[in-house]
N, C-alpha and C. Protein backbone atom coordinates (compact mmCIF):
# COMPACT_ATOMS: atom_id res chain seq x y z
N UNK A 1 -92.73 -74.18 -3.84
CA UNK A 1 -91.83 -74.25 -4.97
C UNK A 1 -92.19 -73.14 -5.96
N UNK A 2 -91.02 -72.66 -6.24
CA UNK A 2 -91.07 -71.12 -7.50
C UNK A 2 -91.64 -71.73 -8.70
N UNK A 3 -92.93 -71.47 -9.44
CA UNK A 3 -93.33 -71.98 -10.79
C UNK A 3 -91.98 -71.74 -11.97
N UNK A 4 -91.79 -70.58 -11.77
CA UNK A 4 -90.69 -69.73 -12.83
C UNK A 4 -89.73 -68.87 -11.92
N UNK A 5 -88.45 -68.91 -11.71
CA UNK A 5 -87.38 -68.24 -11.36
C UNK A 5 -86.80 -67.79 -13.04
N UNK A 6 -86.96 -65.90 -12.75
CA UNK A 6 -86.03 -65.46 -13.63
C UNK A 6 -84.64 -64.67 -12.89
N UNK A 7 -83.49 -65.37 -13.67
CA UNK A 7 -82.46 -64.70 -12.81
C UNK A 7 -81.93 -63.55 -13.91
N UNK A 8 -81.28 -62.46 -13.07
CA UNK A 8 -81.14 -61.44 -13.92
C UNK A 8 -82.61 -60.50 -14.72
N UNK A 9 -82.01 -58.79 -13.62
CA UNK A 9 -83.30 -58.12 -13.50
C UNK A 9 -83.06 -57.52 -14.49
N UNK A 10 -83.06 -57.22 -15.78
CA UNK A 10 -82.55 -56.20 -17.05
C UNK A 10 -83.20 -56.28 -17.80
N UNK A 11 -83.57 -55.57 -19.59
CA UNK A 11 -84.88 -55.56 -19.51
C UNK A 11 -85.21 -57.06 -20.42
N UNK A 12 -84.46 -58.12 -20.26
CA UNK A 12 -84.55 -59.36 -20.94
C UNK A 12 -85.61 -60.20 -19.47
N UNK A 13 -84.49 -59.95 -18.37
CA UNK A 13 -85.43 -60.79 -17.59
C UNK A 13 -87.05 -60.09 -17.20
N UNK A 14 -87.11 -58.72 -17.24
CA UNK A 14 -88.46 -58.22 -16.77
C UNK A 14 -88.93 -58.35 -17.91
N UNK A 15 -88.81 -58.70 -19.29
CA UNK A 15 -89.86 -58.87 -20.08
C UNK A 15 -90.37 -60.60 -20.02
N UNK A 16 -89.26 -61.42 -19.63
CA UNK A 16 -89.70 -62.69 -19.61
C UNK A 16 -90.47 -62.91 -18.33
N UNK A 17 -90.52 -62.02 -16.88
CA UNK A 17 -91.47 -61.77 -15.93
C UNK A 17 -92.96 -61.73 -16.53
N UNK A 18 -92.98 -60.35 -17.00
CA UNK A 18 -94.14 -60.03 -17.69
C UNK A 18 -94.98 -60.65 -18.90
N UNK A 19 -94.02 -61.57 -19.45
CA UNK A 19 -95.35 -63.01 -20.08
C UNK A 19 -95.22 -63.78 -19.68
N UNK A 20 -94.44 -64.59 -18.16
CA UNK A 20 -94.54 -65.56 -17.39
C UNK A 20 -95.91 -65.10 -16.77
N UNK A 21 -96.12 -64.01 -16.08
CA UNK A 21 -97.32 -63.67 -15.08
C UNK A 21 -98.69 -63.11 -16.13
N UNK A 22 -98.30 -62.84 -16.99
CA UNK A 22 -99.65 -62.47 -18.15
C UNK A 22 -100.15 -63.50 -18.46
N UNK A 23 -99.24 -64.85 -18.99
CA UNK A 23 -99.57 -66.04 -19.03
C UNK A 23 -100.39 -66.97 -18.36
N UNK A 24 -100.14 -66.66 -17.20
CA UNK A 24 -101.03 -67.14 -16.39
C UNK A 24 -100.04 -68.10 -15.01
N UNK A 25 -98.77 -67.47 -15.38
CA UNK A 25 -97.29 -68.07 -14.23
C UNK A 25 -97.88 -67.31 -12.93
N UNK A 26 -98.31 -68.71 -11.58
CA UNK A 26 -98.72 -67.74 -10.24
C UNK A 26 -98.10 -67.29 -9.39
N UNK A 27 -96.37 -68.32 -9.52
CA UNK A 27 -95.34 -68.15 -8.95
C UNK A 27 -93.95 -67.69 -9.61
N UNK A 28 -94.10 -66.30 -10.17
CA UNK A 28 -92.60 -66.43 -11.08
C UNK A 28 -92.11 -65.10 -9.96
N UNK A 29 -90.89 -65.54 -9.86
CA UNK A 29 -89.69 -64.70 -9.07
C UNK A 29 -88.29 -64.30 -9.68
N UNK A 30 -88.36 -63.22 -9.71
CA UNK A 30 -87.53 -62.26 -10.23
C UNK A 30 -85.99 -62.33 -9.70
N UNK A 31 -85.04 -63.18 -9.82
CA UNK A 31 -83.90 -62.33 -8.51
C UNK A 31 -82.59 -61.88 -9.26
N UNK A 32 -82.43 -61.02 -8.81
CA UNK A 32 -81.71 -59.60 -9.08
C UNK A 32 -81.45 -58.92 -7.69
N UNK A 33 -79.74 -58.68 -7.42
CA UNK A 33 -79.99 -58.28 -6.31
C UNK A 33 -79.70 -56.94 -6.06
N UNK A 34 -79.69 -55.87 -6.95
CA UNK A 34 -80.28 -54.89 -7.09
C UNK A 34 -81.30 -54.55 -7.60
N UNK A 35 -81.97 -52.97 -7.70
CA UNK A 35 -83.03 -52.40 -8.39
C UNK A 35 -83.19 -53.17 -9.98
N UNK A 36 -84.08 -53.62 -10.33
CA UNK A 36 -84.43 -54.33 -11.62
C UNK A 36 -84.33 -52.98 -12.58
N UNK A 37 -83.75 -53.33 -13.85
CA UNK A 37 -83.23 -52.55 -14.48
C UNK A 37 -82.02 -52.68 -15.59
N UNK A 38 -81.55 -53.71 -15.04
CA UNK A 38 -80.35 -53.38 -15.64
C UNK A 38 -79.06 -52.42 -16.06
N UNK A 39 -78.34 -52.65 -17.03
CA UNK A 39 -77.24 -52.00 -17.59
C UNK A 39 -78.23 -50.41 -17.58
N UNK A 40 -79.35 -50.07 -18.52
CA UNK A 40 -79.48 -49.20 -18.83
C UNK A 40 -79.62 -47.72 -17.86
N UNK A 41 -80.17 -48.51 -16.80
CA UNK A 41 -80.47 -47.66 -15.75
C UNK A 41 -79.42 -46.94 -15.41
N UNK A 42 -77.79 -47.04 -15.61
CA UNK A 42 -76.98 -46.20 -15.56
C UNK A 42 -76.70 -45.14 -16.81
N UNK A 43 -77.77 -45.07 -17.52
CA UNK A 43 -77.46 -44.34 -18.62
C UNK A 43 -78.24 -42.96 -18.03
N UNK A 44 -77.95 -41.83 -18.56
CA UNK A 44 -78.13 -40.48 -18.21
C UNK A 44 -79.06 -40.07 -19.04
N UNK A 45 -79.06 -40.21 -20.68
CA UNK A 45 -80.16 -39.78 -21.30
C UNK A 45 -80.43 -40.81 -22.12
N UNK A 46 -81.51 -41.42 -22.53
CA UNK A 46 -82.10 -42.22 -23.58
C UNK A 46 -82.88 -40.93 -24.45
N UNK A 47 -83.23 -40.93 -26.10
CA UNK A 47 -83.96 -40.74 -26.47
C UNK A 47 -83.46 -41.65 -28.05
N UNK A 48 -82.95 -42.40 -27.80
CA UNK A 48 -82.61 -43.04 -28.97
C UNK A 48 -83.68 -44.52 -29.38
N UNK A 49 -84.81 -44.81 -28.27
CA UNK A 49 -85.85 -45.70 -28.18
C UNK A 49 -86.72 -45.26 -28.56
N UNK A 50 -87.51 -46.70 -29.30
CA UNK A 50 -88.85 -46.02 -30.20
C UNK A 50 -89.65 -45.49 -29.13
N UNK A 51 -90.77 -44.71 -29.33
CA UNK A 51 -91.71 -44.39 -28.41
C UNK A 51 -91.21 -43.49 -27.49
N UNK A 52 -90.06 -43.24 -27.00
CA UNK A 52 -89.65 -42.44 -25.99
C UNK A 52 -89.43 -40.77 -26.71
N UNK A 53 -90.65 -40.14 -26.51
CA UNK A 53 -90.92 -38.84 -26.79
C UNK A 53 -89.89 -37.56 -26.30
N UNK A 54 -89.50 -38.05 -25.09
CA UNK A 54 -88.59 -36.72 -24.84
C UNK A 54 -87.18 -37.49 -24.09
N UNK A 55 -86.22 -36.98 -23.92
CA UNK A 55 -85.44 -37.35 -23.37
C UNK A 55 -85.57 -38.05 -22.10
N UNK A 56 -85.03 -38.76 -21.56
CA UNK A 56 -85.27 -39.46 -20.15
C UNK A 56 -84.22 -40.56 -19.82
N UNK A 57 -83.46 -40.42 -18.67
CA UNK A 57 -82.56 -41.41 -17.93
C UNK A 57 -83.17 -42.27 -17.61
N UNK A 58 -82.25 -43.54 -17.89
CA UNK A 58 -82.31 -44.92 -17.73
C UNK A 58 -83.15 -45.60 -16.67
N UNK A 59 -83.32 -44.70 -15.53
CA UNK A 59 -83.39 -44.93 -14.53
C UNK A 59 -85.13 -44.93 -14.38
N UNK A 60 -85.39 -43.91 -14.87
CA UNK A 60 -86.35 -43.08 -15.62
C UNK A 60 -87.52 -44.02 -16.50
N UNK A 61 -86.40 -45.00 -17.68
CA UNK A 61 -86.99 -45.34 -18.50
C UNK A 61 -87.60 -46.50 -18.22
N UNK A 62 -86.95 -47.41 -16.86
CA UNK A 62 -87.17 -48.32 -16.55
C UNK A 62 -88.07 -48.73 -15.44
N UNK A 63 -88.46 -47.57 -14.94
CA UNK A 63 -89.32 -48.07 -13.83
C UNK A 63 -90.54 -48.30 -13.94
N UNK A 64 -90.99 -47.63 -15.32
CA UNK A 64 -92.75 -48.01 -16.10
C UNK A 64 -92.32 -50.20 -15.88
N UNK A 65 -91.31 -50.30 -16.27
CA UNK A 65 -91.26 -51.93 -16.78
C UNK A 65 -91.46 -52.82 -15.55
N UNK A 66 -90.68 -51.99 -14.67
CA UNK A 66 -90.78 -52.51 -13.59
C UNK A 66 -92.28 -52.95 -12.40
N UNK A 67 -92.98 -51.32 -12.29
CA UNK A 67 -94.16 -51.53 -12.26
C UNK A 67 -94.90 -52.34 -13.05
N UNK A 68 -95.02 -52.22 -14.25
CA UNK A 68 -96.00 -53.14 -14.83
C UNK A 68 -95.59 -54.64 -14.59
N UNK A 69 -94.46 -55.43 -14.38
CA UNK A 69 -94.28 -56.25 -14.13
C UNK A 69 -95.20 -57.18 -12.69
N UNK A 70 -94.59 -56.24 -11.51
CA UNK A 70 -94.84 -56.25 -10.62
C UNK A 70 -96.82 -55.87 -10.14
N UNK A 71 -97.07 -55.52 -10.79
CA UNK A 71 -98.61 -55.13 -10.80
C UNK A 71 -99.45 -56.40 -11.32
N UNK A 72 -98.41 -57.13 -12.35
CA UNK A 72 -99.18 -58.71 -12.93
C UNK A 72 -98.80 -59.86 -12.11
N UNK A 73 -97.58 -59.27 -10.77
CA UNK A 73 -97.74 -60.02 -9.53
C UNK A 73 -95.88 -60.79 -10.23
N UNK A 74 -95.33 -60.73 -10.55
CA UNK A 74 -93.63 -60.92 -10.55
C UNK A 74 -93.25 -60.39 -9.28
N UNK A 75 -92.97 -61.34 -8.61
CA UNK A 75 -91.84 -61.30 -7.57
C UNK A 75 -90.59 -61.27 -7.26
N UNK A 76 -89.74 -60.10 -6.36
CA UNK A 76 -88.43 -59.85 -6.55
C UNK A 76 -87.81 -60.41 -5.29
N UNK A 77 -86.79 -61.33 -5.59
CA UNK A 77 -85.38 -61.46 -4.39
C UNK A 77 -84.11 -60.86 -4.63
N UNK A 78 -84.14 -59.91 -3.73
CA UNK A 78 -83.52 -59.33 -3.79
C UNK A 78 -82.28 -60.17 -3.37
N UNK A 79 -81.29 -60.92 -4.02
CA UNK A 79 -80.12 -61.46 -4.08
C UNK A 79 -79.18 -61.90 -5.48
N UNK A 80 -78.23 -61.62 -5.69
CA UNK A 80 -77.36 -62.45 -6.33
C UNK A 80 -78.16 -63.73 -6.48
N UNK A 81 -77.79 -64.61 -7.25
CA UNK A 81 -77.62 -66.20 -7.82
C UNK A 81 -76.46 -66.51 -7.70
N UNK A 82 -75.87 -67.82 -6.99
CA UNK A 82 -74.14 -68.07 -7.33
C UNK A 82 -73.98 -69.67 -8.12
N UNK A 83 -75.44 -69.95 -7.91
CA UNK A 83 -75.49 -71.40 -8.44
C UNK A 83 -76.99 -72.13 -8.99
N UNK A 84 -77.11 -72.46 -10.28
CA UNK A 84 -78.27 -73.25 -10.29
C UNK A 84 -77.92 -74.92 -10.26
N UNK A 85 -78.50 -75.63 -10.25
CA UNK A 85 -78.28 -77.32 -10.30
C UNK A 85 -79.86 -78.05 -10.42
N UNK A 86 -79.63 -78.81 -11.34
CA UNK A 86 -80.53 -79.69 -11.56
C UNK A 86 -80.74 -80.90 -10.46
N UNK A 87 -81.93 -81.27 -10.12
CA UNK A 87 -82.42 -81.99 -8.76
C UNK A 87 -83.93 -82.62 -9.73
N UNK A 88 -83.78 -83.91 -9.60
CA UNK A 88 -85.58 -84.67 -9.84
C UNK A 88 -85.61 -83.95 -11.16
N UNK A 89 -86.80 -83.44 -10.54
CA UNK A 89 -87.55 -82.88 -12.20
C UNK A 89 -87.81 -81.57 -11.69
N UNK A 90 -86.86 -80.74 -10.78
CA UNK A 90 -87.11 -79.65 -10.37
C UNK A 90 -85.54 -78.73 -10.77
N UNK A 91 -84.88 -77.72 -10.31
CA UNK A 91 -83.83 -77.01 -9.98
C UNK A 91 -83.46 -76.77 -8.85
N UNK A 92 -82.42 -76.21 -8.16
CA UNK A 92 -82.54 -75.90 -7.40
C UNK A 92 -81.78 -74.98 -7.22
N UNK A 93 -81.59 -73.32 -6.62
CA UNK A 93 -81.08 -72.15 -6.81
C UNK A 93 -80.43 -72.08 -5.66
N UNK A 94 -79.09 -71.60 -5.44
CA UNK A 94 -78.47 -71.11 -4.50
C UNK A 94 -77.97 -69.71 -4.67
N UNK A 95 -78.33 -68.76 -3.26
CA UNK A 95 -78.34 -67.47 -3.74
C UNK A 95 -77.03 -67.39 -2.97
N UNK A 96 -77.10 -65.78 -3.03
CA UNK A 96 -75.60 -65.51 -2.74
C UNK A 96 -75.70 -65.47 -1.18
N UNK A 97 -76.41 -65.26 -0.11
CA UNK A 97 -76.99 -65.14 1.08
C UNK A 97 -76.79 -66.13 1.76
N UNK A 98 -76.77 -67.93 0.61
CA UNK A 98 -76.52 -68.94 1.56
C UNK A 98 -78.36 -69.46 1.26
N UNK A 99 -79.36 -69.16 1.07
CA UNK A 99 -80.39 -69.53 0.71
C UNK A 99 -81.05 -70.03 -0.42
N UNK A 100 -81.50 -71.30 0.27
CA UNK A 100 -81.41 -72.18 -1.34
C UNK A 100 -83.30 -72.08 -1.79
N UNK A 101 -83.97 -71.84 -3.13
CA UNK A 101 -84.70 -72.38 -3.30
C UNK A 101 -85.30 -72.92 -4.65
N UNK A 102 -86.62 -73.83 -4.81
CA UNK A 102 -86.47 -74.86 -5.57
C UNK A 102 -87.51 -74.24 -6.71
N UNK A 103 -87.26 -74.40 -7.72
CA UNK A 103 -87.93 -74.01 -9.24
C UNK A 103 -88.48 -74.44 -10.12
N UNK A 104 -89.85 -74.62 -10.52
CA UNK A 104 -89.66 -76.33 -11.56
C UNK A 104 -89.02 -75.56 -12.63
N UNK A 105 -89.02 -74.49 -13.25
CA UNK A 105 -88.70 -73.99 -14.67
C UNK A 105 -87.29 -72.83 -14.13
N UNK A 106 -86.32 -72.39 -14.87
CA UNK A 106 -85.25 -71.39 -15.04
C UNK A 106 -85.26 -70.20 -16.00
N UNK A 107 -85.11 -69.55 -16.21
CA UNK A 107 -84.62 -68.25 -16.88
C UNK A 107 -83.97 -67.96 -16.52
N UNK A 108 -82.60 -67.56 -17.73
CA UNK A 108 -81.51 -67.39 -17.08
C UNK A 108 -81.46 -66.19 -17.94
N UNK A 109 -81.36 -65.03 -17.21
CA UNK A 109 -81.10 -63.64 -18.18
C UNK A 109 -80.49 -62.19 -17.69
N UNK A 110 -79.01 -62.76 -17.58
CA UNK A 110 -78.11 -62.30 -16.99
C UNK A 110 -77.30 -60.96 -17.50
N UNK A 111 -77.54 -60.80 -18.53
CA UNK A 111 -76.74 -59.45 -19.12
C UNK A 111 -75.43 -59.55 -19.54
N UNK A 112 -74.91 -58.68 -19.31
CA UNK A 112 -73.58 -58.47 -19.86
C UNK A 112 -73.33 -57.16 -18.87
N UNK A 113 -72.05 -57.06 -18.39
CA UNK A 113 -71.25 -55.67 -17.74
C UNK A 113 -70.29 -55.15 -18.70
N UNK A 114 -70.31 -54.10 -18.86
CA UNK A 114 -69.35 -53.45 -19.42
C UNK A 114 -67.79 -53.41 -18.72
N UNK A 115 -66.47 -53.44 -19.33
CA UNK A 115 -65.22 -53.54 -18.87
C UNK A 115 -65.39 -52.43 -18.41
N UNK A 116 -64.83 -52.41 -16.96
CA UNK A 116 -64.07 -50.47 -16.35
C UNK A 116 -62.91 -51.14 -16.99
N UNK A 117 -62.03 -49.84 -17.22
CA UNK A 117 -60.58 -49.89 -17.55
C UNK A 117 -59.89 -49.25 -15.58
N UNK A 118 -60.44 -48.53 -15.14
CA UNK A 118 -59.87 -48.35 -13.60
C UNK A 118 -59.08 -46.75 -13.99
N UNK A 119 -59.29 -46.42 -14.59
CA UNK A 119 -58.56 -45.08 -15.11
C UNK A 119 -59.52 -43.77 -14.50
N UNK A 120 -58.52 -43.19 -14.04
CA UNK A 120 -58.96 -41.81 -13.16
C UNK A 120 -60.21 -41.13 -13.47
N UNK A 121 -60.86 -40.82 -12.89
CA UNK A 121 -61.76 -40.05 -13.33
C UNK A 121 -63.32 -40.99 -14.00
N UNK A 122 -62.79 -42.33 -14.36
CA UNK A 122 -64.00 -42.73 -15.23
C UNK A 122 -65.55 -43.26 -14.57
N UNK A 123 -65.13 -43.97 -13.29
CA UNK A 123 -66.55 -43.78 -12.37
C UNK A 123 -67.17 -42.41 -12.16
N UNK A 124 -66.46 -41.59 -12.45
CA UNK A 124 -66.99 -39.71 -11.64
C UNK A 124 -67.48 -39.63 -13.31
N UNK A 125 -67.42 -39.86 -14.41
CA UNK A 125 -68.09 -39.12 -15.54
C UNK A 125 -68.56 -40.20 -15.83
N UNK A 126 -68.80 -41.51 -15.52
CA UNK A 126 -69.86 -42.76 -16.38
C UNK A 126 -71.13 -42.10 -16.12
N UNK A 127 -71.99 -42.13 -17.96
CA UNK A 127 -73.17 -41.69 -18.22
C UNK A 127 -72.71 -40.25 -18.61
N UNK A 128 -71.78 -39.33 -18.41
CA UNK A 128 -71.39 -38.24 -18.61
C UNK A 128 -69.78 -37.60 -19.30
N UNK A 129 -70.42 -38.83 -20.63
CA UNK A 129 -69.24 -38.51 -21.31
C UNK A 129 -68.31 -39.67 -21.42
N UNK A 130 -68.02 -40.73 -20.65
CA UNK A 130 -67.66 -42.16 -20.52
C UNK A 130 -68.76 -43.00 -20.88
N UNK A 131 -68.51 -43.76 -21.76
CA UNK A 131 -69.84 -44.44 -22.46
C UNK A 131 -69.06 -45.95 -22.75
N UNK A 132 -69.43 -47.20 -23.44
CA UNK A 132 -69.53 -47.78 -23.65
C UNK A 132 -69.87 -48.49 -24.58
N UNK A 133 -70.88 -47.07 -25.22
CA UNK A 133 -71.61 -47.76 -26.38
C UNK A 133 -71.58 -47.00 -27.52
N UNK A 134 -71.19 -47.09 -28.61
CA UNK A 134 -70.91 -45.33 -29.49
C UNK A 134 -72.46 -45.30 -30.30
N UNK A 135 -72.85 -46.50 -30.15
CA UNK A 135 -74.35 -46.32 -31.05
C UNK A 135 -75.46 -45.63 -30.32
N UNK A 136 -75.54 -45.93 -28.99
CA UNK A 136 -76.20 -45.17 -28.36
C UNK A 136 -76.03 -43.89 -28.33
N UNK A 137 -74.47 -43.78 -27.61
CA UNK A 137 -74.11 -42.44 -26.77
C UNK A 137 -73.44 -41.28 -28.05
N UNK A 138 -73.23 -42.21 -29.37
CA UNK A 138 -72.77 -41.18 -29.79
C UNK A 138 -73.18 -39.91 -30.92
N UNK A 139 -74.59 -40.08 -30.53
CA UNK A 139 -74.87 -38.98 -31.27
C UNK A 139 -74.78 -37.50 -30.47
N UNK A 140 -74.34 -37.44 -28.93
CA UNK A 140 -74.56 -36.69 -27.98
C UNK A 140 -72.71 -35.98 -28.09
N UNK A 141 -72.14 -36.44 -28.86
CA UNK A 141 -70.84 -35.81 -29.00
C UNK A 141 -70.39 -35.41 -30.61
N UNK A 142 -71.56 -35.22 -31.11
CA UNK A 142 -71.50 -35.13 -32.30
C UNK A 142 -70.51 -34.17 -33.05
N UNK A 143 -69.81 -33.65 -33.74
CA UNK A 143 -69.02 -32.79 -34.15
C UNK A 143 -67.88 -32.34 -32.92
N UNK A 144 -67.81 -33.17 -32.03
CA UNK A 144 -66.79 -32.98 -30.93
C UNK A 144 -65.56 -34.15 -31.00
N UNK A 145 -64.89 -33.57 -30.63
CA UNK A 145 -63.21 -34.33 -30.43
C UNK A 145 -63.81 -35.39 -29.42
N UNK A 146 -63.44 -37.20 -29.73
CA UNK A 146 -63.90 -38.19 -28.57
C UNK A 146 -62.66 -38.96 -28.33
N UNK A 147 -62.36 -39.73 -27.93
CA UNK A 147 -61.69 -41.03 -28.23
C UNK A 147 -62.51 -42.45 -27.36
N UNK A 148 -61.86 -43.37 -28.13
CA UNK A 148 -61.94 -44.62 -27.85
C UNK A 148 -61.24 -45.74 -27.83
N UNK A 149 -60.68 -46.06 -26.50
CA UNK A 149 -59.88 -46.89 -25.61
C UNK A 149 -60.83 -48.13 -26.06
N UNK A 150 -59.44 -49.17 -26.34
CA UNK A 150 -60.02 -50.54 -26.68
C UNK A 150 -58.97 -51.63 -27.11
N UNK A 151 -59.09 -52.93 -27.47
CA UNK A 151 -57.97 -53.22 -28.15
C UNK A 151 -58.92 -54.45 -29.08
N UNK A 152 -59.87 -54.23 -28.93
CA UNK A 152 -60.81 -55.76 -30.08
C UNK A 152 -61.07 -55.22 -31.17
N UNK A 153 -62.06 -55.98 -31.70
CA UNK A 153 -62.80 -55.83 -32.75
C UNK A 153 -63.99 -54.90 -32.28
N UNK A 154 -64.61 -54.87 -31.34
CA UNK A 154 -65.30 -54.19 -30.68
C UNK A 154 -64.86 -52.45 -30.68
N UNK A 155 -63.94 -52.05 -30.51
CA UNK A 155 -63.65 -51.01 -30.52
C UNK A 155 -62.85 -50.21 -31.46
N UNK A 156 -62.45 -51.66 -32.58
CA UNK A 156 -62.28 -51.07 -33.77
C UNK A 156 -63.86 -50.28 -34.94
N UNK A 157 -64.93 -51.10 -34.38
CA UNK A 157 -66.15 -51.02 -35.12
C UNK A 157 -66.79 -49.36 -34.12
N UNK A 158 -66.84 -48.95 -33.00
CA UNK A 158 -67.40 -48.19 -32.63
C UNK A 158 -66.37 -46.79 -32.80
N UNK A 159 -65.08 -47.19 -33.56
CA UNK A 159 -64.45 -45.80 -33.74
C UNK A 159 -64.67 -45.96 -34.89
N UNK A 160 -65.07 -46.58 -35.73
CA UNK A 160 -65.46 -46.26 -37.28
C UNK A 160 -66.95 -45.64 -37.16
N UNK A 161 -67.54 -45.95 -36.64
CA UNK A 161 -68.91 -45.81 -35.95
C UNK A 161 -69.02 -43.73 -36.02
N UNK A 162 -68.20 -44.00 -34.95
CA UNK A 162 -67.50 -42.89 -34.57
C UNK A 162 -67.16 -41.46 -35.20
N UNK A 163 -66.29 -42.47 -36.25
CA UNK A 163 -65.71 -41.43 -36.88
C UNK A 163 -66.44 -40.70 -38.26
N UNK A 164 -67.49 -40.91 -38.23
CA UNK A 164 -68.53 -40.58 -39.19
C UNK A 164 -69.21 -39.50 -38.79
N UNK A 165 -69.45 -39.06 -37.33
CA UNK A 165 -69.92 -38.21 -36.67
C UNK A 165 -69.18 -37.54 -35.95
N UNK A 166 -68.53 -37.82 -35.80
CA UNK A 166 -67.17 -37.09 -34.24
C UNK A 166 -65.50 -36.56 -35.24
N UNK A 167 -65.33 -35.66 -34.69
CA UNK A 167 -63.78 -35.32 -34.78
C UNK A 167 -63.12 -36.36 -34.12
């Protein structure tokens, strides 16, 4: 039985890895069924994080977290989650594979995806100019013509954001 299942590899669940197993957790498992990382790892340049001295992709930024995780002994399954359920005084996880297993404790730290809109071109420039985020990404278009596709509140706040720095 898994002491600690954290679901969702991003850097919420690898930090709750890394004081499950510092703690003294002998069984905590990671599942994510890609590279642990998260959202950020598709980003192209970070230097907007404390401590991060020179520029460096997401990809980049995340694999120190990863190692250190994994070095205090966090374990990765590599699968989706499609279901948790409560059982006794345990959980019990069903992955996406069809493989079930049992947990006494959960973490659930799943993220968030950003909307594609499906519009031409925007998988071929995400990280390169297609962004998501104007707090991050937008100091990198600074005094340049941008726009921003949206229809919330969300994208009313990142073109004001925006428009403080950008044409």
């Amino acid at each position: 039985m898994i002491d600690c299942a954290i679901i969702g590899g991003g850097p919420a669940g690898l930090s709750a890895g890394l004081y499950a197993t510092r703690g003294g957790v002998k069984n905590a498992v990671l599942f994510e069924k890609g590279m642990p990382g998260g959202q950020i790892t598709g980003s192209s340049e970070i230097e907007n994080y404390p401590g991060v001295k020179e520029v460096v992709s997401g990809l980049d930024f995340m694999q120190p977290w990863q190692e250190q995780c994994f070095r205090f002994g966090l374990k990765h399954e590599m699968t989706a989650v499609q279901r948790v359920s409560k059982k006794d005084s345990h959980f019990v996880i069903l992955a996406e594979d069809g493989k079930t297993f049992e947990a006494k404790s959960v973490i659930i730290a799943t993220g968030g995806s950003p909307k594609r809109t499906g519009i031409k071109g925007e998988s071929e420039y995400w990280g390169k100019g297609v962004s998501t985020c104007a707090t991050c990404d937008g100091f990198f278009y600074k005094n340049k013509e941008v726009a921003v596709l949206g229809g919330g509140d969300t994208a009313v706040e990142e073109a004001i954001y925006l428009a403080n720095i950008c044409k």
